[in-house]
C-alpha atoms as a PDB file:
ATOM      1  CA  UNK A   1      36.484 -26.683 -17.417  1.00  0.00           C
ATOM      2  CA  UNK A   2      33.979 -24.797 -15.222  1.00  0.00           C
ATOM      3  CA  UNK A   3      33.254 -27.994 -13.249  1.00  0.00           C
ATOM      4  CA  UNK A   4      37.409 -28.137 -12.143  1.00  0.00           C
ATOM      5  CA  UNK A   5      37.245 -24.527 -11.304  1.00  0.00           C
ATOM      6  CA  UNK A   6      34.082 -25.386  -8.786  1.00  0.00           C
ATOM      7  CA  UNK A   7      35.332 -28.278  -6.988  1.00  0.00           C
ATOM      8  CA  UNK A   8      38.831 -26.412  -5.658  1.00  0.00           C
ATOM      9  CA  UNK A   9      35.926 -23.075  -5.007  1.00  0.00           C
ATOM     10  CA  UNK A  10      33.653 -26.046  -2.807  1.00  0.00           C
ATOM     11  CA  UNK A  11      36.931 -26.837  -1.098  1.00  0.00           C
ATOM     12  CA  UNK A  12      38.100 -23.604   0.126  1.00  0.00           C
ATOM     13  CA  UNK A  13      34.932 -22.916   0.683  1.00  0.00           C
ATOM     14  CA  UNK A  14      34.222 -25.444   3.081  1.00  0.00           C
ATOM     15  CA  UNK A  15      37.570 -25.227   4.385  1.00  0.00           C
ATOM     16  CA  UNK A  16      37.012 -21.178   5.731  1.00  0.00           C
ATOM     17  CA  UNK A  17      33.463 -22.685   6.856  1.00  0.00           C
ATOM     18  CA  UNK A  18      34.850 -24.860   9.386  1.00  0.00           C
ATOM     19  CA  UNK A  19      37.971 -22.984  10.501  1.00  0.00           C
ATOM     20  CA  UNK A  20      36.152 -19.308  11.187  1.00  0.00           C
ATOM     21  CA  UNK A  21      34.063 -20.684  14.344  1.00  0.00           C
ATOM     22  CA  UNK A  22      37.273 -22.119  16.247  1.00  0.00           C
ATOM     23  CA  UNK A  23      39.130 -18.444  15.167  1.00  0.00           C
ATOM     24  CA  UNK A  24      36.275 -16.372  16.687  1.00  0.00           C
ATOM     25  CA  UNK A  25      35.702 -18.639  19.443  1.00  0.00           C
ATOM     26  CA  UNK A  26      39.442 -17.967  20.441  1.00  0.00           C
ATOM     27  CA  UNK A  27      39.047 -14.320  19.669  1.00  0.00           C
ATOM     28  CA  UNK A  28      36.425 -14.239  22.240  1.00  0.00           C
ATOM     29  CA  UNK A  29      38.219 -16.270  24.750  1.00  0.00           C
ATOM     30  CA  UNK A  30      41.224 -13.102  24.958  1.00  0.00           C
ATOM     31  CA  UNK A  31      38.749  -9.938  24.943  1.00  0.00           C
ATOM     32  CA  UNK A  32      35.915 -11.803  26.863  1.00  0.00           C
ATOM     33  CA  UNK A  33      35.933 -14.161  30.179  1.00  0.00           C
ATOM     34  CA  UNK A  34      33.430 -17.086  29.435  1.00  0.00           C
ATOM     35  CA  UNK A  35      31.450 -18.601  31.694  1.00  0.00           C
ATOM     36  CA  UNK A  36      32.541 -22.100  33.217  1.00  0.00           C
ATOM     37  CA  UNK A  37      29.854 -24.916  31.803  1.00  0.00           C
ATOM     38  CA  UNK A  38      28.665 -27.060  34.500  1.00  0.00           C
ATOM     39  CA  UNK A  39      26.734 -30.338  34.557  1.00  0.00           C
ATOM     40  CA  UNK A  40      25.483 -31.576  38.176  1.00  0.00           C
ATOM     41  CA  UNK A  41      22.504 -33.955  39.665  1.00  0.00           C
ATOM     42  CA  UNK A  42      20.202 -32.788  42.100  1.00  0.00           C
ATOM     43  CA  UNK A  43      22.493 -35.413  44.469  1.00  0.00           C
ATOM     44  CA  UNK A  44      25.680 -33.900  43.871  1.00  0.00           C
ATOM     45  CA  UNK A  45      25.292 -30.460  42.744  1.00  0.00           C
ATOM     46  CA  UNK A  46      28.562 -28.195  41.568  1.00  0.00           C
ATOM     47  CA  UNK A  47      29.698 -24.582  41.263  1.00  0.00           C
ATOM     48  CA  UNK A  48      33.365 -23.368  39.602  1.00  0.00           C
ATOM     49  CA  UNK A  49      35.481 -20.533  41.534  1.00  0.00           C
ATOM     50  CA  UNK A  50      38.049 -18.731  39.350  1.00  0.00           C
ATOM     51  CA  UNK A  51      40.789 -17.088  41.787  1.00  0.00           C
ATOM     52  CA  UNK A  52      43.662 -13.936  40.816  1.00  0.00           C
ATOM     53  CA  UNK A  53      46.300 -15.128  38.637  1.00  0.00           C
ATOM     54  CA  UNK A  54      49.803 -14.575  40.311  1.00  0.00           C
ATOM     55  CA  UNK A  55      51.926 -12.204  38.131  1.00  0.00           C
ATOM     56  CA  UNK A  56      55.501 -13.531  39.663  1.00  0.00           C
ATOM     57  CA  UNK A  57      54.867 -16.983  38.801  1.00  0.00           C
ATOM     58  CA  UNK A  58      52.165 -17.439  36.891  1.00  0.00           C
ATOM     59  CA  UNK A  59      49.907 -19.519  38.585  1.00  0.00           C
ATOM     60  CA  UNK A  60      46.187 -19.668  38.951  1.00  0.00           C
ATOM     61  CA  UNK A  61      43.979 -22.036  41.332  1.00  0.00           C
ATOM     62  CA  UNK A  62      40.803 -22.951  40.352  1.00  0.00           C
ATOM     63  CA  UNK A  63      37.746 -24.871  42.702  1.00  0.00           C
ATOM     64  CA  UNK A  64      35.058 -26.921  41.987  1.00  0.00           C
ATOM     65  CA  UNK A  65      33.185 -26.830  44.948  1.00  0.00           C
ATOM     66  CA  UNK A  66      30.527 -29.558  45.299  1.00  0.00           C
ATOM     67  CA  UNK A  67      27.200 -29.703  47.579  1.00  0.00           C
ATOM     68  CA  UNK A  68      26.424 -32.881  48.664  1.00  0.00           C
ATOM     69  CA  UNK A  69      23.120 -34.744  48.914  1.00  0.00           C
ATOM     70  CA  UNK A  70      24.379 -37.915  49.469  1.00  0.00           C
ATOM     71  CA  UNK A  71      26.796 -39.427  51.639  1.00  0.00           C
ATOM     72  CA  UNK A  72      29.581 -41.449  50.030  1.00  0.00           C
ATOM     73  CA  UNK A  73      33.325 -42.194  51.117  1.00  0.00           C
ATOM     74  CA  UNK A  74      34.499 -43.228  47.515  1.00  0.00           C
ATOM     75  CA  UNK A  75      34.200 -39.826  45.369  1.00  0.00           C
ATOM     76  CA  UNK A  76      36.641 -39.799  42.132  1.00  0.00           C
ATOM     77  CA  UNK A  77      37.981 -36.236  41.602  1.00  0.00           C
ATOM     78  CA  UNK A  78      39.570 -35.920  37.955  1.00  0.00           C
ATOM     79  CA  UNK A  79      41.135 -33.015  36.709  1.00  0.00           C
ATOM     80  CA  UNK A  80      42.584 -33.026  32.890  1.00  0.00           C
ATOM     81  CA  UNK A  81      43.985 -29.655  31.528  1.00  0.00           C
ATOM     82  CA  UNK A  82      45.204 -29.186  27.780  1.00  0.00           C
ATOM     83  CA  UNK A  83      46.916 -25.933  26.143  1.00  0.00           C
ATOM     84  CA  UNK A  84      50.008 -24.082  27.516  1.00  0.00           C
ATOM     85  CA  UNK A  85      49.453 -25.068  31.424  1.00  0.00           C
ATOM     86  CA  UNK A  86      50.658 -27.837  33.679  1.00  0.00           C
ATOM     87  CA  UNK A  87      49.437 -28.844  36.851  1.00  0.00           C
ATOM     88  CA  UNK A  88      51.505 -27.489  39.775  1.00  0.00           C
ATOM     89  CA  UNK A  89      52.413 -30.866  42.708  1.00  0.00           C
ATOM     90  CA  UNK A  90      49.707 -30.601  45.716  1.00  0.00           C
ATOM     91  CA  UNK A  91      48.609 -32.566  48.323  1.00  0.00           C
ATOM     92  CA  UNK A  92      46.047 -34.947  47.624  1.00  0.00           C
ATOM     93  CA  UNK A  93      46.677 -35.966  44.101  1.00  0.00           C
ATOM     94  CA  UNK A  94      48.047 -37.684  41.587  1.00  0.00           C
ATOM     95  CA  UNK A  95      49.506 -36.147  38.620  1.00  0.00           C
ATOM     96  CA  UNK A  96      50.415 -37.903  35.423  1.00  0.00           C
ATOM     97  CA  UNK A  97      50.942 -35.310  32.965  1.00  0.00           C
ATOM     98  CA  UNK A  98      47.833 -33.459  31.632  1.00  0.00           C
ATOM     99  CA  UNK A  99      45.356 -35.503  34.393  1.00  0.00           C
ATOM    100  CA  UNK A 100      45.465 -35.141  38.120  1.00  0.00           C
ATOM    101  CA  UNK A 101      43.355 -37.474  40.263  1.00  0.00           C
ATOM    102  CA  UNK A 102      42.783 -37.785  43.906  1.00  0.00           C
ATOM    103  CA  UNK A 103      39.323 -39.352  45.853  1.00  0.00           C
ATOM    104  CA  UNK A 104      37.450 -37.662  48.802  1.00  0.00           C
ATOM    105  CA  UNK A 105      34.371 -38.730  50.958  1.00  0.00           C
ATOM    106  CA  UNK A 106      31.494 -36.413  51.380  1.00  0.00           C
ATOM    107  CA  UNK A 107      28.487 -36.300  53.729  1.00  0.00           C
ATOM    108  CA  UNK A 108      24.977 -35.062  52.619  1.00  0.00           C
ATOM    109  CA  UNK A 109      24.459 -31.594  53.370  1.00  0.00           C
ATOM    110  CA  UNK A 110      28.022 -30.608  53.337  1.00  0.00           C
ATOM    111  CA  UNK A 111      29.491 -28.434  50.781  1.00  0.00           C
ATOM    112  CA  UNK A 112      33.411 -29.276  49.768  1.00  0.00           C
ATOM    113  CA  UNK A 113      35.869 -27.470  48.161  1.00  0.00           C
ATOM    114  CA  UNK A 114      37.889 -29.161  45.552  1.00  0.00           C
ATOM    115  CA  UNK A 115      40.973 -26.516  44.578  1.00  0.00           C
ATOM    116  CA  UNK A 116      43.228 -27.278  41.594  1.00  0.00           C
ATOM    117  CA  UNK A 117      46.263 -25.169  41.049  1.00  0.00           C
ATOM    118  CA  UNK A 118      48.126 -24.677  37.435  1.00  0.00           C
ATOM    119  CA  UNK A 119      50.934 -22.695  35.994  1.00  0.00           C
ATOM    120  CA  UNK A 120      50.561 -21.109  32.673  1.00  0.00           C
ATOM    121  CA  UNK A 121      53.065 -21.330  30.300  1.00  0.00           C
ATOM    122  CA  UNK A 122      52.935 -19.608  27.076  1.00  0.00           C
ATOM    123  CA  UNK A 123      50.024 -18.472  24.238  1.00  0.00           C
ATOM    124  CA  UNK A 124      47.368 -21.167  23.851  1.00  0.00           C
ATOM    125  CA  UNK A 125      43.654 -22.097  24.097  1.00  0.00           C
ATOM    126  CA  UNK A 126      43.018 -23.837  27.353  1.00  0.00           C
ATOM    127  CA  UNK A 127      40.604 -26.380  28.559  1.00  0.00           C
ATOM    128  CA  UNK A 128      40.293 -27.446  32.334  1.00  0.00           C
ATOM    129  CA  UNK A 129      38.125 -29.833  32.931  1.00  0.00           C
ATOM    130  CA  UNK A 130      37.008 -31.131  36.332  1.00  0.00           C
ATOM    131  CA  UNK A 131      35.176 -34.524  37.005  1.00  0.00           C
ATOM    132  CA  UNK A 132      33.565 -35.807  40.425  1.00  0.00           C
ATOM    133  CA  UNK A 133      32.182 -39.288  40.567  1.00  0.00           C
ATOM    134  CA  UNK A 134      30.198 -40.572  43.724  1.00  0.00           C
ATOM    135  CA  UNK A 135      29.886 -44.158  44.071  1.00  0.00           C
ATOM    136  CA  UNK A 136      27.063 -45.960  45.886  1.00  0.00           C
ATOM    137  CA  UNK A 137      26.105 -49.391  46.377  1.00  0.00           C
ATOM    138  CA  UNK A 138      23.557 -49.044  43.770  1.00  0.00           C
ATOM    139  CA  UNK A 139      24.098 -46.053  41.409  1.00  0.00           C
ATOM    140  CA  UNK A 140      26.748 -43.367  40.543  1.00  0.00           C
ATOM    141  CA  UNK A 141      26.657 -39.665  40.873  1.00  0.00           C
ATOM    142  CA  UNK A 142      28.600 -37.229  38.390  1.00  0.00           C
ATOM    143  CA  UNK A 143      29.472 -33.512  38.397  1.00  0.00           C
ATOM    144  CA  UNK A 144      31.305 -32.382  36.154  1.00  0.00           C
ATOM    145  CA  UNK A 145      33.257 -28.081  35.235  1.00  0.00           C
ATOM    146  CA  UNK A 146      34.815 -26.801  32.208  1.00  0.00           C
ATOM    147  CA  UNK A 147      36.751 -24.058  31.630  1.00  0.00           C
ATOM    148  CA  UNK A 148      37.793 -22.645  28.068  1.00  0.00           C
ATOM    149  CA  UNK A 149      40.565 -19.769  29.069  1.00  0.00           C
ATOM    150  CA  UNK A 150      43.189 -18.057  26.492  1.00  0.00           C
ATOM    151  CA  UNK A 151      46.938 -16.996  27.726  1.00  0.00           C
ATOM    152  CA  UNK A 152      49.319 -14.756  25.942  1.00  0.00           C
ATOM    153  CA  UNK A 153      52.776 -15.688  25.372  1.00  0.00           C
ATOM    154  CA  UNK A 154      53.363 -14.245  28.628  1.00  0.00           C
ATOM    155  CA  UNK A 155      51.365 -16.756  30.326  1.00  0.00           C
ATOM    156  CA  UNK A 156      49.026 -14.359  31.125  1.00  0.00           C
ATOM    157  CA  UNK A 157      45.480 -15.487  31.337  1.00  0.00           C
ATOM    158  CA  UNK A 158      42.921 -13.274  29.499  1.00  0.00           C
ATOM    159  CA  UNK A 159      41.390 -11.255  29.463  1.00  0.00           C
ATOM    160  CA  UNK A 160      43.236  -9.536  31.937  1.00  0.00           C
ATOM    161  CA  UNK A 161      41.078  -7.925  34.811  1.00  0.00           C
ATOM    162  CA  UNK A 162      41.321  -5.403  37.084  1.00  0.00           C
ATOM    163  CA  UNK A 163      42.326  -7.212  39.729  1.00  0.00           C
ATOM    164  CA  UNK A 164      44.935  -9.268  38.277  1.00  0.00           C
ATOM    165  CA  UNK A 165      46.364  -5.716  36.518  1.00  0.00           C
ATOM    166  CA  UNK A 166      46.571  -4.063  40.267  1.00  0.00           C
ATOM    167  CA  UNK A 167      48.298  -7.709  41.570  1.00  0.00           C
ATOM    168  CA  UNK A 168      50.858  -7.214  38.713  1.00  0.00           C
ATOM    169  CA  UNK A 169      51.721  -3.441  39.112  1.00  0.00           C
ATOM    170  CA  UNK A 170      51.962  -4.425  43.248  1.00  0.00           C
ATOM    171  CA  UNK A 171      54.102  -7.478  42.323  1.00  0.00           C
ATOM    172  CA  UNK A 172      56.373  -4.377  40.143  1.00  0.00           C
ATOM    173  CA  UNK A 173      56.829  -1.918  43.098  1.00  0.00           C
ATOM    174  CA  UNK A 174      57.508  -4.675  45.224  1.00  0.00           C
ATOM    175  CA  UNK A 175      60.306  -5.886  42.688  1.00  0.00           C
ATOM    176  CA  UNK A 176      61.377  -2.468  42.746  1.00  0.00           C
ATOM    177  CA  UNK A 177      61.776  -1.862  46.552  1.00  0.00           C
ATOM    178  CA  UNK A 178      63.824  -5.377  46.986  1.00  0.00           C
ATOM    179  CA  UNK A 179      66.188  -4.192  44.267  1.00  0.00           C
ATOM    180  CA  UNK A 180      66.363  -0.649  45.706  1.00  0.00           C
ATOM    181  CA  UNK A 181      66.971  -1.999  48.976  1.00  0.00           C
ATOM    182  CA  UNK A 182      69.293  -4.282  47.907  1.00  0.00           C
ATOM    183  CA  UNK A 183      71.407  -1.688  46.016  1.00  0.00           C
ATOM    184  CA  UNK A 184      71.387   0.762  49.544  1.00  0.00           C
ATOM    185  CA  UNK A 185      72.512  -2.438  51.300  1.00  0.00           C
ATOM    186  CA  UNK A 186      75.457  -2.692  49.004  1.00  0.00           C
ATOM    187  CA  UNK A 187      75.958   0.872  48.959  1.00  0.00           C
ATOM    188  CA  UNK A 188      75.979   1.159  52.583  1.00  0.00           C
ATOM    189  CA  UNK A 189      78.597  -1.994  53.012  1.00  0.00           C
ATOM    190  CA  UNK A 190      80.742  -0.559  51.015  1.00  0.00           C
ATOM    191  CA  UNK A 191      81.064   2.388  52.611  1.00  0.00           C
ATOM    192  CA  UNK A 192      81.198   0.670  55.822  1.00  0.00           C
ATOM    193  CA  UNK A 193      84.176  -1.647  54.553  1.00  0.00           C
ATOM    194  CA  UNK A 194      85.759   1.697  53.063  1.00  0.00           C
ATOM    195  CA  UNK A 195      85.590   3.447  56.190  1.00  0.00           C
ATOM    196  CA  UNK A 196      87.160   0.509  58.256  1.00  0.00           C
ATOM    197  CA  UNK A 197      89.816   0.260  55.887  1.00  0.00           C
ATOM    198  CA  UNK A 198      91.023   3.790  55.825  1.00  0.00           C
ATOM    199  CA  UNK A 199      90.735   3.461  59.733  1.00  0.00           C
ATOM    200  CA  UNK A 200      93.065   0.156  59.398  1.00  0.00           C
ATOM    201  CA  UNK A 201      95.530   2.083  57.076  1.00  0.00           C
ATOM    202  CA  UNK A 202      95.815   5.373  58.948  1.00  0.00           C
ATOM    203  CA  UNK A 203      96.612   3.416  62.235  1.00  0.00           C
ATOM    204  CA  UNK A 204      99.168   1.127  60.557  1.00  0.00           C
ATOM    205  CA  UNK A 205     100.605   4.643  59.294  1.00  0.00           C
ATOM    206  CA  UNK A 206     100.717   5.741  62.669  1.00  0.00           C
ATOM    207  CA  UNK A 207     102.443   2.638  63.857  1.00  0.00           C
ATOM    208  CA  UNK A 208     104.704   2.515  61.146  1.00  0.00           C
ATOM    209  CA  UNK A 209     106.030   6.588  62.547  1.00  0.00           C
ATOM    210  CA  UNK A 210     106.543   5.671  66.007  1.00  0.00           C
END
């Protein structure tokens, strides 16, 4: 008897073991912004730029800028993205749903910026992952970026910073303005038509008493 009451204990156990890292790690990702993890070779070294997210549509870009100590003209750039996100269409790749690929050549002693652009969608866990393979004749250079990010069901990605908050409430005022301009526009054609039309009908009056 006390041996079946363990083994369903052992389970649950085990169970809330394994499933509390991945719910703190995603609690992190909205109050906290992680660092980007980055593996490079003294041949092709790599950094990670995060830019503003756009409040109007949602979109983010992201570079992987690379430093070259090497020259090659066949370089493999591979972006794959998972979670609420897709990959917006830009020049120079290749989308196929979740993985966008295009190929650049570098020079040694150059430094190149690789941008990727996406548009959040709803509330998820994202990964972005960025991949840059240099080919030589006799060996193979790799760089590679992550990115762990959370959105809210806004699309919004978190946590959200200063600078994204004073983007949004400037994206507001300007959605304001256009719609209060828009509405004096219309107010002022109206009036405009009005007064031409009482103009029209006080001269046909006119016309009509001679």
């Amino acid at each position: 008897m006390i041996n079946s009451i363990k083994k369903p204990l052992l389970i649950i156990v085990l169970l809330a073991t394994l499933i509390t890292p991945i719910v703190i790690s995603a609690q992190d990702l909205t109050t906290q912004s992680q660092s980007p993890q980055i593996q490079d070779v003294e041949g092709l070294r790599a950094e990670f730029k995060e830019y503003t997210q756009d409040p109007a549509t949602r979109k983010i870009k992201y570079e992987m800028i690379l430093k070259s100590n090497i020259d090659s003209d066949r370089v493999r750039i591979t972006w794959t993205t998972t979670g609420a996100n897709v990959f917006e269409p830009q020049p120079g790749y290749t989308i196929e749903g979740t993985v966008a690929r295009g190929n650049v050549s570098i020079k040694k002693g150059q430094t190149y910026s690789i941008p990727i652009e996406i548009t959040v969608t709803g509330e998820a866990v994202n990964e972005l992952f960025g991949r840059a393979e240099a080919f030589l004749a006799s060996s193979t250079y790799v760089a590679t970026v992550r990115k762990n990010y959370a959105s809210n069901n806004e699309g919004e990605v978190l946590p959200l910073t200063d600078q994204y908050n004073q983007a949004k409430t400037q994206n507001l005022i300007l959605n304001v303005l256009v719609i209060v301009i828009a509405v004096v526009l219309l107010l002022v054609g109206l009036y405009t038509a009005l007064k031409l039309f009482l103009k029209w009908l006080d001269k046909d009056e006119r016309d009509l008493g001679n």
